[in-house]
N, C-alpha and C. Protein backbone atom coordinates (compact mmCIF):
# COMPACT_ATOMS: atom_id res chain seq x y z
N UNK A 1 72.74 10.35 110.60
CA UNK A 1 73.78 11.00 109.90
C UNK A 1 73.48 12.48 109.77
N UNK A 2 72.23 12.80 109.62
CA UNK A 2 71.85 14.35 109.48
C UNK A 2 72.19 14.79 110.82
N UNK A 3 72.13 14.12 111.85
CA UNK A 3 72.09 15.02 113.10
C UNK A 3 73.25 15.16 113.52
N UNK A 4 74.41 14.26 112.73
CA UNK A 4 75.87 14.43 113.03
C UNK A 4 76.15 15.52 111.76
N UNK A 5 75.59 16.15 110.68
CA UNK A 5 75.92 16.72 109.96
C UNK A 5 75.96 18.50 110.32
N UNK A 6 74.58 18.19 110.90
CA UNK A 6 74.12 19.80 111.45
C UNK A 6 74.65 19.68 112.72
N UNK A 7 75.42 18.98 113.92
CA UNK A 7 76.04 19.58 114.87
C UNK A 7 77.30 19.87 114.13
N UNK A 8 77.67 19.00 113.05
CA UNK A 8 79.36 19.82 112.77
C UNK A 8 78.85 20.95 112.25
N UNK A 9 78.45 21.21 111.16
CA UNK A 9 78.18 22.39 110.58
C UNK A 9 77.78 23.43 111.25
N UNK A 10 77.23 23.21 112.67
CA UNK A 10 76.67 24.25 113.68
C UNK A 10 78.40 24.42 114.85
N UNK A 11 78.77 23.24 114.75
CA UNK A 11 80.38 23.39 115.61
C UNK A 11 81.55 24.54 114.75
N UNK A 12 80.92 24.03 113.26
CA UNK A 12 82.19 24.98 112.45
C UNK A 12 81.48 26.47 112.31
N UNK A 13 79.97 26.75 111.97
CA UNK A 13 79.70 28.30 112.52
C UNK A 13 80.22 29.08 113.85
N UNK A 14 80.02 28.06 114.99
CA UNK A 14 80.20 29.40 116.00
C UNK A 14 81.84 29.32 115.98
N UNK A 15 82.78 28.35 115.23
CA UNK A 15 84.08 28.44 115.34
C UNK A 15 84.38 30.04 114.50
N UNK A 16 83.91 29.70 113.50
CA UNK A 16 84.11 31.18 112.11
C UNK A 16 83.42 32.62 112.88
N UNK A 17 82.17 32.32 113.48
CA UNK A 17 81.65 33.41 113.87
C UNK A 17 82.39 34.00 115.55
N UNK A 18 82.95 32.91 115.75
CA UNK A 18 83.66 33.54 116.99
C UNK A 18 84.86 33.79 116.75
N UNK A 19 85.85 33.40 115.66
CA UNK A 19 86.52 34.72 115.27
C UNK A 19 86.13 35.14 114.39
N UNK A 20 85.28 35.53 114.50
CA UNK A 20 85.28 37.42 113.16
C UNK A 20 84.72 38.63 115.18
N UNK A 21 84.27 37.57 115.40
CA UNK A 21 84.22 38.44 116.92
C UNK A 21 85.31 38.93 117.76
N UNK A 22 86.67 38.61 117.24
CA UNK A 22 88.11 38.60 118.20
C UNK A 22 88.23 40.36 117.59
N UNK A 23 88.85 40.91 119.21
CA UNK A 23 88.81 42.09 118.72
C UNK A 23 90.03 42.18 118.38
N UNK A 24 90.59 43.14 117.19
CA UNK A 24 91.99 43.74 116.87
C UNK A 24 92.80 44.43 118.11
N UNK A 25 94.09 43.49 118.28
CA UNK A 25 95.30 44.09 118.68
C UNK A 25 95.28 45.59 118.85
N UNK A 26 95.72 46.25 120.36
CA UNK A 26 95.44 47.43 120.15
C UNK A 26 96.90 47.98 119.25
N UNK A 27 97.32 49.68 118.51
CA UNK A 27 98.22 49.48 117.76
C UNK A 27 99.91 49.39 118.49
N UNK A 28 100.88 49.02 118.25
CA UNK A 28 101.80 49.19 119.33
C UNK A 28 102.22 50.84 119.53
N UNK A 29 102.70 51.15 120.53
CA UNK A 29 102.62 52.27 121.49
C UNK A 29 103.85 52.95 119.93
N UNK A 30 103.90 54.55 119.49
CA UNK A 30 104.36 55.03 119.37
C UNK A 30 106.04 55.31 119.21
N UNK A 31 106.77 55.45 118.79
CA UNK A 31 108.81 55.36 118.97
C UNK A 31 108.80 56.65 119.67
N UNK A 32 109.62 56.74 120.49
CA UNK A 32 110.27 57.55 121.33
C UNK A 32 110.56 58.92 120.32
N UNK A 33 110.52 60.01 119.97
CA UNK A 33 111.16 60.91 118.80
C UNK A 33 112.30 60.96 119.27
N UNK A 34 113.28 60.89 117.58
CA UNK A 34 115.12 60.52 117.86
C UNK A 34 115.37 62.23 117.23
N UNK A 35 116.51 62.32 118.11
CA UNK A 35 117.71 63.13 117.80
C UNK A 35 117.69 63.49 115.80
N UNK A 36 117.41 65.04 115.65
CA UNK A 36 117.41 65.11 114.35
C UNK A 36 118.52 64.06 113.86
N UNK A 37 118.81 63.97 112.77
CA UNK A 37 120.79 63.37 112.24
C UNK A 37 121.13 64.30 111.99
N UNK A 38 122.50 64.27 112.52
CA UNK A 38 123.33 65.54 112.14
C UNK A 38 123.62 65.88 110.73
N UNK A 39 123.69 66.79 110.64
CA UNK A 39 123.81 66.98 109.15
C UNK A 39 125.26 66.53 108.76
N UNK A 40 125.68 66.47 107.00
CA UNK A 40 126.22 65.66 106.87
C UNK A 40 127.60 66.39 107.22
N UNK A 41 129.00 66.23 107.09
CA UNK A 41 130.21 66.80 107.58
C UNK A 41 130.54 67.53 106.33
N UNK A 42 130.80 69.09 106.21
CA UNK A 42 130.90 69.40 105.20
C UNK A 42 132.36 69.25 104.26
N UNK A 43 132.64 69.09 103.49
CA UNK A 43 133.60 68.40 102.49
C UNK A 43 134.82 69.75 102.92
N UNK A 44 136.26 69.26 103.30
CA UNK A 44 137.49 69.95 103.50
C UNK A 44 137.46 70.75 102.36
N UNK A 45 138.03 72.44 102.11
CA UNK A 45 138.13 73.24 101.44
C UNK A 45 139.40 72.64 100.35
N UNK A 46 139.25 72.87 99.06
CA UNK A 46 139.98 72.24 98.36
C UNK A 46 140.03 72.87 96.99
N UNK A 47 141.42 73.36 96.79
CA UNK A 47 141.34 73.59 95.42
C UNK A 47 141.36 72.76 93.86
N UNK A 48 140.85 73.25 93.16
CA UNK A 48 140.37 71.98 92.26
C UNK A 48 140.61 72.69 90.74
N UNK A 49 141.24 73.82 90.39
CA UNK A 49 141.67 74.32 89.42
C UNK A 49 142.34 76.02 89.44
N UNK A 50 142.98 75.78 88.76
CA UNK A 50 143.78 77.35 88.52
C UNK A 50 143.68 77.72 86.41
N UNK A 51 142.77 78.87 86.23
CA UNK A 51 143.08 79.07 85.01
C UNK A 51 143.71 80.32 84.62
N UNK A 52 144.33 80.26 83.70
CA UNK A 52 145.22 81.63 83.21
C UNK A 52 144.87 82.28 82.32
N UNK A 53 144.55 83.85 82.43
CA UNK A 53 144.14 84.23 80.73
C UNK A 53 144.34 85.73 81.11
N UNK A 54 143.79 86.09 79.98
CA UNK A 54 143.75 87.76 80.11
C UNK A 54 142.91 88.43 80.18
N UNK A 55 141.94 88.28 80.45
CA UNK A 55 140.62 88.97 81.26
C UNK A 55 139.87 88.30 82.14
N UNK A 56 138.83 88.36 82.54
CA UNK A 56 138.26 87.55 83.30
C UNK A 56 136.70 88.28 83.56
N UNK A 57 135.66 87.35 84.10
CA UNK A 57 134.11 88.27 83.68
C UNK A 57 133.84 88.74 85.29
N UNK A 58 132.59 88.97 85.31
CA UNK A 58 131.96 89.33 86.60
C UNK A 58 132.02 88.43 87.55
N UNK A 59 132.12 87.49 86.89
CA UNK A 59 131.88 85.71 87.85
C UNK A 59 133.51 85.51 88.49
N UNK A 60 134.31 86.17 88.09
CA UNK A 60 135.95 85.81 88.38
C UNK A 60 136.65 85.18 87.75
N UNK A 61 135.72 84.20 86.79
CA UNK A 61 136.15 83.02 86.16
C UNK A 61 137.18 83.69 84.47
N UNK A 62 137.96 83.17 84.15
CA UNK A 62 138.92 83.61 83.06
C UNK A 62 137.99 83.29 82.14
N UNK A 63 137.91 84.73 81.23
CA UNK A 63 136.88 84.77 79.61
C UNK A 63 137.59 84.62 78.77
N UNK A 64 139.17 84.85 78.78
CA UNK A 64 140.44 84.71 77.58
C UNK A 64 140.93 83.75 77.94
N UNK A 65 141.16 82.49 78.43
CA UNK A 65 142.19 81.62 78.30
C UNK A 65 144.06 82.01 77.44
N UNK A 66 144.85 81.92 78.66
CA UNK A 66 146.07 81.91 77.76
C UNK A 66 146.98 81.44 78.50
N UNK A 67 148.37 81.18 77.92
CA UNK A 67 149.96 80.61 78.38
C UNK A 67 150.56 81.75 77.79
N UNK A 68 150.52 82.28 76.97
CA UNK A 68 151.43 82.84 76.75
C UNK A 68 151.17 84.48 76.65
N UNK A 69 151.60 85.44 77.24
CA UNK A 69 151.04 86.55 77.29
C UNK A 69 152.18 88.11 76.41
N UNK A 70 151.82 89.31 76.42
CA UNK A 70 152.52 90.00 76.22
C UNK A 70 153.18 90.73 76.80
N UNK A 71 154.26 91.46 76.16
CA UNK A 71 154.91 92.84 77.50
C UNK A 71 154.04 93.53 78.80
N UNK A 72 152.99 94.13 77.73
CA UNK A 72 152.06 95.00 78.52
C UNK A 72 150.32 94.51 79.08
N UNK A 73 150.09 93.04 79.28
CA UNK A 73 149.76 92.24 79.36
C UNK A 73 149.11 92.53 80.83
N UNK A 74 147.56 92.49 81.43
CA UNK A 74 147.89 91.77 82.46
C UNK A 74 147.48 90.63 82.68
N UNK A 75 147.62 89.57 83.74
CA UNK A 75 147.82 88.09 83.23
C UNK A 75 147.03 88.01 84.60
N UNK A 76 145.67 87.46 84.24
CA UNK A 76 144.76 87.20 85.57
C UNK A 76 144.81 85.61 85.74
N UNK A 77 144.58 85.03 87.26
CA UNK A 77 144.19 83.70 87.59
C UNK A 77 143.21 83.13 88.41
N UNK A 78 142.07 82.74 87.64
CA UNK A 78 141.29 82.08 88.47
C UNK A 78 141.22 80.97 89.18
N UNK A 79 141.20 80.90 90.15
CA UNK A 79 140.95 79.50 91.38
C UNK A 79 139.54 79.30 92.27
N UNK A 80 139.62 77.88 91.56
CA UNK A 80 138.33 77.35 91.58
C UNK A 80 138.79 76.40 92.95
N UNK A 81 137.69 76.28 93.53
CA UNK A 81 137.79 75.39 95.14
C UNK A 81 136.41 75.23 95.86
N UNK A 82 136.48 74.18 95.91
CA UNK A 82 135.48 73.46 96.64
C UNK A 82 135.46 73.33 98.31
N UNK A 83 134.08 72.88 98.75
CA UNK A 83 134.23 72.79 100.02
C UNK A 83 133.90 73.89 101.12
N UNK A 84 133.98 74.32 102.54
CA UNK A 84 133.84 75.39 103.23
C UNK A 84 134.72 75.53 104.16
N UNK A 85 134.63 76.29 104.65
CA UNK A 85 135.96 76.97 105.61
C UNK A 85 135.52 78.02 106.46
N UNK A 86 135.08 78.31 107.42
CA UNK A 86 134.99 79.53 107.95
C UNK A 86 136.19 81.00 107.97
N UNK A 87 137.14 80.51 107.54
CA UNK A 87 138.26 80.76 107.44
C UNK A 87 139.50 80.32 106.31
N UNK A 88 139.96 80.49 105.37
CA UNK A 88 140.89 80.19 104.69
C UNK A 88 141.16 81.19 104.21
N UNK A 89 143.17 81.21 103.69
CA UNK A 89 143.89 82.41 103.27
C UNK A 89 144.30 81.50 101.05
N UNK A 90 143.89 82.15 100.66
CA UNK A 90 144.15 81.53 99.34
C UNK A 90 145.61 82.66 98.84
N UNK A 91 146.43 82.28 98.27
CA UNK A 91 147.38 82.93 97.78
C UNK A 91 148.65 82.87 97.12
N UNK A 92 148.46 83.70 95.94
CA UNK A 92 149.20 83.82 94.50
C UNK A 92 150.37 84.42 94.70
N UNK A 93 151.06 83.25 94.31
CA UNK A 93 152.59 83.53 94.34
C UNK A 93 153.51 83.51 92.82
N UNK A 94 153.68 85.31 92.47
CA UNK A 94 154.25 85.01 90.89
C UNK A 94 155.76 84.60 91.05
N UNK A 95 156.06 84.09 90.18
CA UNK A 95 157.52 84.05 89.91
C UNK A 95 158.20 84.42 88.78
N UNK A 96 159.38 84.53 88.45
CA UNK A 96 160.15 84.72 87.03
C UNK A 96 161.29 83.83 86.75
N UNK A 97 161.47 83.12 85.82
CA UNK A 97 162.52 82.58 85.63
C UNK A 97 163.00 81.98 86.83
N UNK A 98 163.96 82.44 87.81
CA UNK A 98 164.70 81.59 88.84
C UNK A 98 163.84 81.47 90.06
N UNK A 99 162.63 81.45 89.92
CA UNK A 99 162.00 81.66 91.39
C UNK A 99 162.26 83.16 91.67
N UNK A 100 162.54 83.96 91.02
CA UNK A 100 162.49 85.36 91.82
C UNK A 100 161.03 85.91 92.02
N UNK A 101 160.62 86.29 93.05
CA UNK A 101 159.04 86.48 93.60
C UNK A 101 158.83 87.59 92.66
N UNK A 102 158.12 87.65 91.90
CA UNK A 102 157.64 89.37 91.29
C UNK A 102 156.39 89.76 92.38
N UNK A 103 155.42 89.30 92.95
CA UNK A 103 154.44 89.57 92.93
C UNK A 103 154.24 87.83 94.07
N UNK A 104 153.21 88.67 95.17
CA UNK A 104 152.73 87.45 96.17
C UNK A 104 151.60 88.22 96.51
N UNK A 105 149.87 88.07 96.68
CA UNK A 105 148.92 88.48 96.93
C UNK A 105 147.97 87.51 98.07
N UNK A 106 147.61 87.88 98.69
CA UNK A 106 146.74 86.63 99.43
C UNK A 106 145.05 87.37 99.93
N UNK A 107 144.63 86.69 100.10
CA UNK A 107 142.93 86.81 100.79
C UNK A 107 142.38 86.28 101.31
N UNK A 108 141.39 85.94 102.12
CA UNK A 108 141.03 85.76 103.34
C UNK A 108 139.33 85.25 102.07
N UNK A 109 139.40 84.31 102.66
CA UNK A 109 137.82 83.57 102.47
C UNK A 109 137.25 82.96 103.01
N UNK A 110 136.14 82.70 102.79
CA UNK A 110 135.34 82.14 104.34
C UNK A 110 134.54 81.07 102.90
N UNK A 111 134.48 80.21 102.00
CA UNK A 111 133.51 79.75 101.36
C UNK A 111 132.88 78.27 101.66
N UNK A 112 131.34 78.91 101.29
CA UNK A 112 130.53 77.49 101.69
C UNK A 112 130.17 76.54 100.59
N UNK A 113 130.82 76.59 100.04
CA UNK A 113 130.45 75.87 98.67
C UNK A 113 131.42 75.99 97.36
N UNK A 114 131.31 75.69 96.28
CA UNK A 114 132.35 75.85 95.17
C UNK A 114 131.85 77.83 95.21
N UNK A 115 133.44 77.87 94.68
CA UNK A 115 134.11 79.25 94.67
C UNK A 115 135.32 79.37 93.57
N UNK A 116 134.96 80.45 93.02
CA UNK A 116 136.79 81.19 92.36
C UNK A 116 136.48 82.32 92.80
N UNK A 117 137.84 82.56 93.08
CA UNK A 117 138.94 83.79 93.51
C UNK A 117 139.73 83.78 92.24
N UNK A 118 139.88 85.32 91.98
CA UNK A 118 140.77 86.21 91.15
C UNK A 118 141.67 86.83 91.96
N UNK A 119 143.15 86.33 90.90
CA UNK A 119 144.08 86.90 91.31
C UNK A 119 144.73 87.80 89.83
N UNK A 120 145.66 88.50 89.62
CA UNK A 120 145.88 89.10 88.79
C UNK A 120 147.23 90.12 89.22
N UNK A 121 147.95 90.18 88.08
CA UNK A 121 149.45 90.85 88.17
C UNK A 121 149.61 92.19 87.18
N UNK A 122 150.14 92.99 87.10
CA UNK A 122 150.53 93.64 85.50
C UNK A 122 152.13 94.79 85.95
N UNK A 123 152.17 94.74 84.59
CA UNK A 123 154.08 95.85 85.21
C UNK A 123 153.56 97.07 83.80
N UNK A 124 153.06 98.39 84.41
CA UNK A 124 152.71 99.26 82.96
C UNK A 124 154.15 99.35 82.29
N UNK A 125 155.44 99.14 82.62
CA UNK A 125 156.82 99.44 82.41
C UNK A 125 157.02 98.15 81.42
N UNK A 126 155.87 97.18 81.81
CA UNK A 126 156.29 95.78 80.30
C UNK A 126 156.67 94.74 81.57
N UNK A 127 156.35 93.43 81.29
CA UNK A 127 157.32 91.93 81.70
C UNK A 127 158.53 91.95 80.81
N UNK A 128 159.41 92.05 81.18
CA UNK A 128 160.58 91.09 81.07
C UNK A 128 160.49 89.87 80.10
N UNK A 129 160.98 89.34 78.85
CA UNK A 129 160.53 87.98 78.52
C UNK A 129 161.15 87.26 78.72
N UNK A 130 160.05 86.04 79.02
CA UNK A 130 160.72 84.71 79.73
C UNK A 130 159.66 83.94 79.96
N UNK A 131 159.82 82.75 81.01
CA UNK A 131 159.16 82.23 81.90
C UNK A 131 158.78 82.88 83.08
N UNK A 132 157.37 81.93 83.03
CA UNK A 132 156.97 82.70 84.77
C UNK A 132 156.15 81.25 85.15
N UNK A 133 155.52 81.61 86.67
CA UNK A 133 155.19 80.83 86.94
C UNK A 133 154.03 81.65 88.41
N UNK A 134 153.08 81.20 88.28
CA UNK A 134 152.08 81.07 89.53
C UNK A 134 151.49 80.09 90.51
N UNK A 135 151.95 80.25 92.07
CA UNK A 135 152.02 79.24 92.66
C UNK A 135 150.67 79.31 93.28
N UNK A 136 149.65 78.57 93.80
CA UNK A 136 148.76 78.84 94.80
C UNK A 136 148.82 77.86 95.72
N UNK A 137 148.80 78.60 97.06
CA UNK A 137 148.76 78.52 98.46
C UNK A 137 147.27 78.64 98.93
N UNK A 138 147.19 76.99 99.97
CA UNK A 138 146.15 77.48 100.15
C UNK A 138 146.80 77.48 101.85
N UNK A 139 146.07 78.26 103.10
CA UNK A 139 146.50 78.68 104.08
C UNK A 139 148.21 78.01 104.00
N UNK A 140 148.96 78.69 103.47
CA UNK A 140 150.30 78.46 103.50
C UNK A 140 151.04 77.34 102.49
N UNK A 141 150.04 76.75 102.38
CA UNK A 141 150.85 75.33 101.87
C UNK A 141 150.58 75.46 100.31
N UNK A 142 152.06 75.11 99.56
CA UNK A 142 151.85 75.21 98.00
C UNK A 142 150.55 73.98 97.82
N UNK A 143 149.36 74.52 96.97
CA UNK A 143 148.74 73.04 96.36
C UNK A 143 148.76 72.86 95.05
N UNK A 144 148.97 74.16 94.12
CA UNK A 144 149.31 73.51 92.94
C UNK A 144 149.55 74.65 92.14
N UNK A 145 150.22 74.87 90.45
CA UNK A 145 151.04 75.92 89.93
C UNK A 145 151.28 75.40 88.53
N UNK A 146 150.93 76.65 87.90
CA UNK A 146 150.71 76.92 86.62
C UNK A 146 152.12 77.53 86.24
N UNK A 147 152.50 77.20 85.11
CA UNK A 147 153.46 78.14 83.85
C UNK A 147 152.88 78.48 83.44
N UNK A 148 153.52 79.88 82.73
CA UNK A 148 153.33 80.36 81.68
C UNK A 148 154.42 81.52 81.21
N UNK A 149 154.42 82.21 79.85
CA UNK A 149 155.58 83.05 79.51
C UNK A 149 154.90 84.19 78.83
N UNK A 150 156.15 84.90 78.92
CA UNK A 150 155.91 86.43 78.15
C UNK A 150 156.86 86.61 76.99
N UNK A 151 155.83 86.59 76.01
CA UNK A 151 156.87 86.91 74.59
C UNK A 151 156.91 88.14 73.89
């Protein structure tokens, strides 16, 4: 029985000791290098607010908020817009009462990211009182328009 004990026990060493002897897998070969990813598509130019007031700071952005303004008043509008464009025409279209145009301004922007543009009107002779209204265009097309009046 001993001599059947020490051949197994000598059968199960060189089994263990002959693998710890197996050599490691060499590692698999390297990936091909891919095509950076394109970066992502940048978001369509888009306006995303118009505010009305009567001054406005260094930034463009309106520091007075208002609707309702005076004779001798001038009545600035900021437009806020997202997105980039190498190219876009943004533009303020005033009106009075019946749609009569007082005032149409436009500009040329190229923006890569969120942006306001200032627009702004004034008559030293006084507004007229009434209703008014400011339209913004962005390359041609109305996208959206504020009231407001002169009392």
């Amino acid at each position: 029985m001993r001599a059947i004990l020490t051949t197994t026990t000598a059968a199960l060493a060189m089994t263990i000791l002959g693998g710890c002897g197996k050599k490691a897998s060499p590692p698999p070969p390297p990936l091909p290098p891919t095509a950076a990813a394109p970066a992502p598509a940048s978001a369509p130019m888009a306006v995303t607010m118009v505010e009305l007031g009567k001054r406005v700071g260094p930034d463009q952005r309106v520091t007075a908020p208002a609707t309702t303004f005076g004779v001798r008043d001038t009545i600035y509008a900021s437009v806020s817009t997202t997105g980039s464009s190498p190219s876009a025409t943004l533009t303020a279209r005033w009106t009075y009462e019946t749609n009569q145009v007082i005032d149409s301004t436009s500009v040329s922007i190229a923006p890569t990211g969120p942006a306001v543009t200032e627009f702004h009107v004034m008559k030293p002779s006084g507004w007229p009182l009434g209703r008014y209204k400011v339209t913004i265009l962005l390359n041609g097309a109305a996208v959206t328009e504020k009231d407001f009046e002169v009392k």
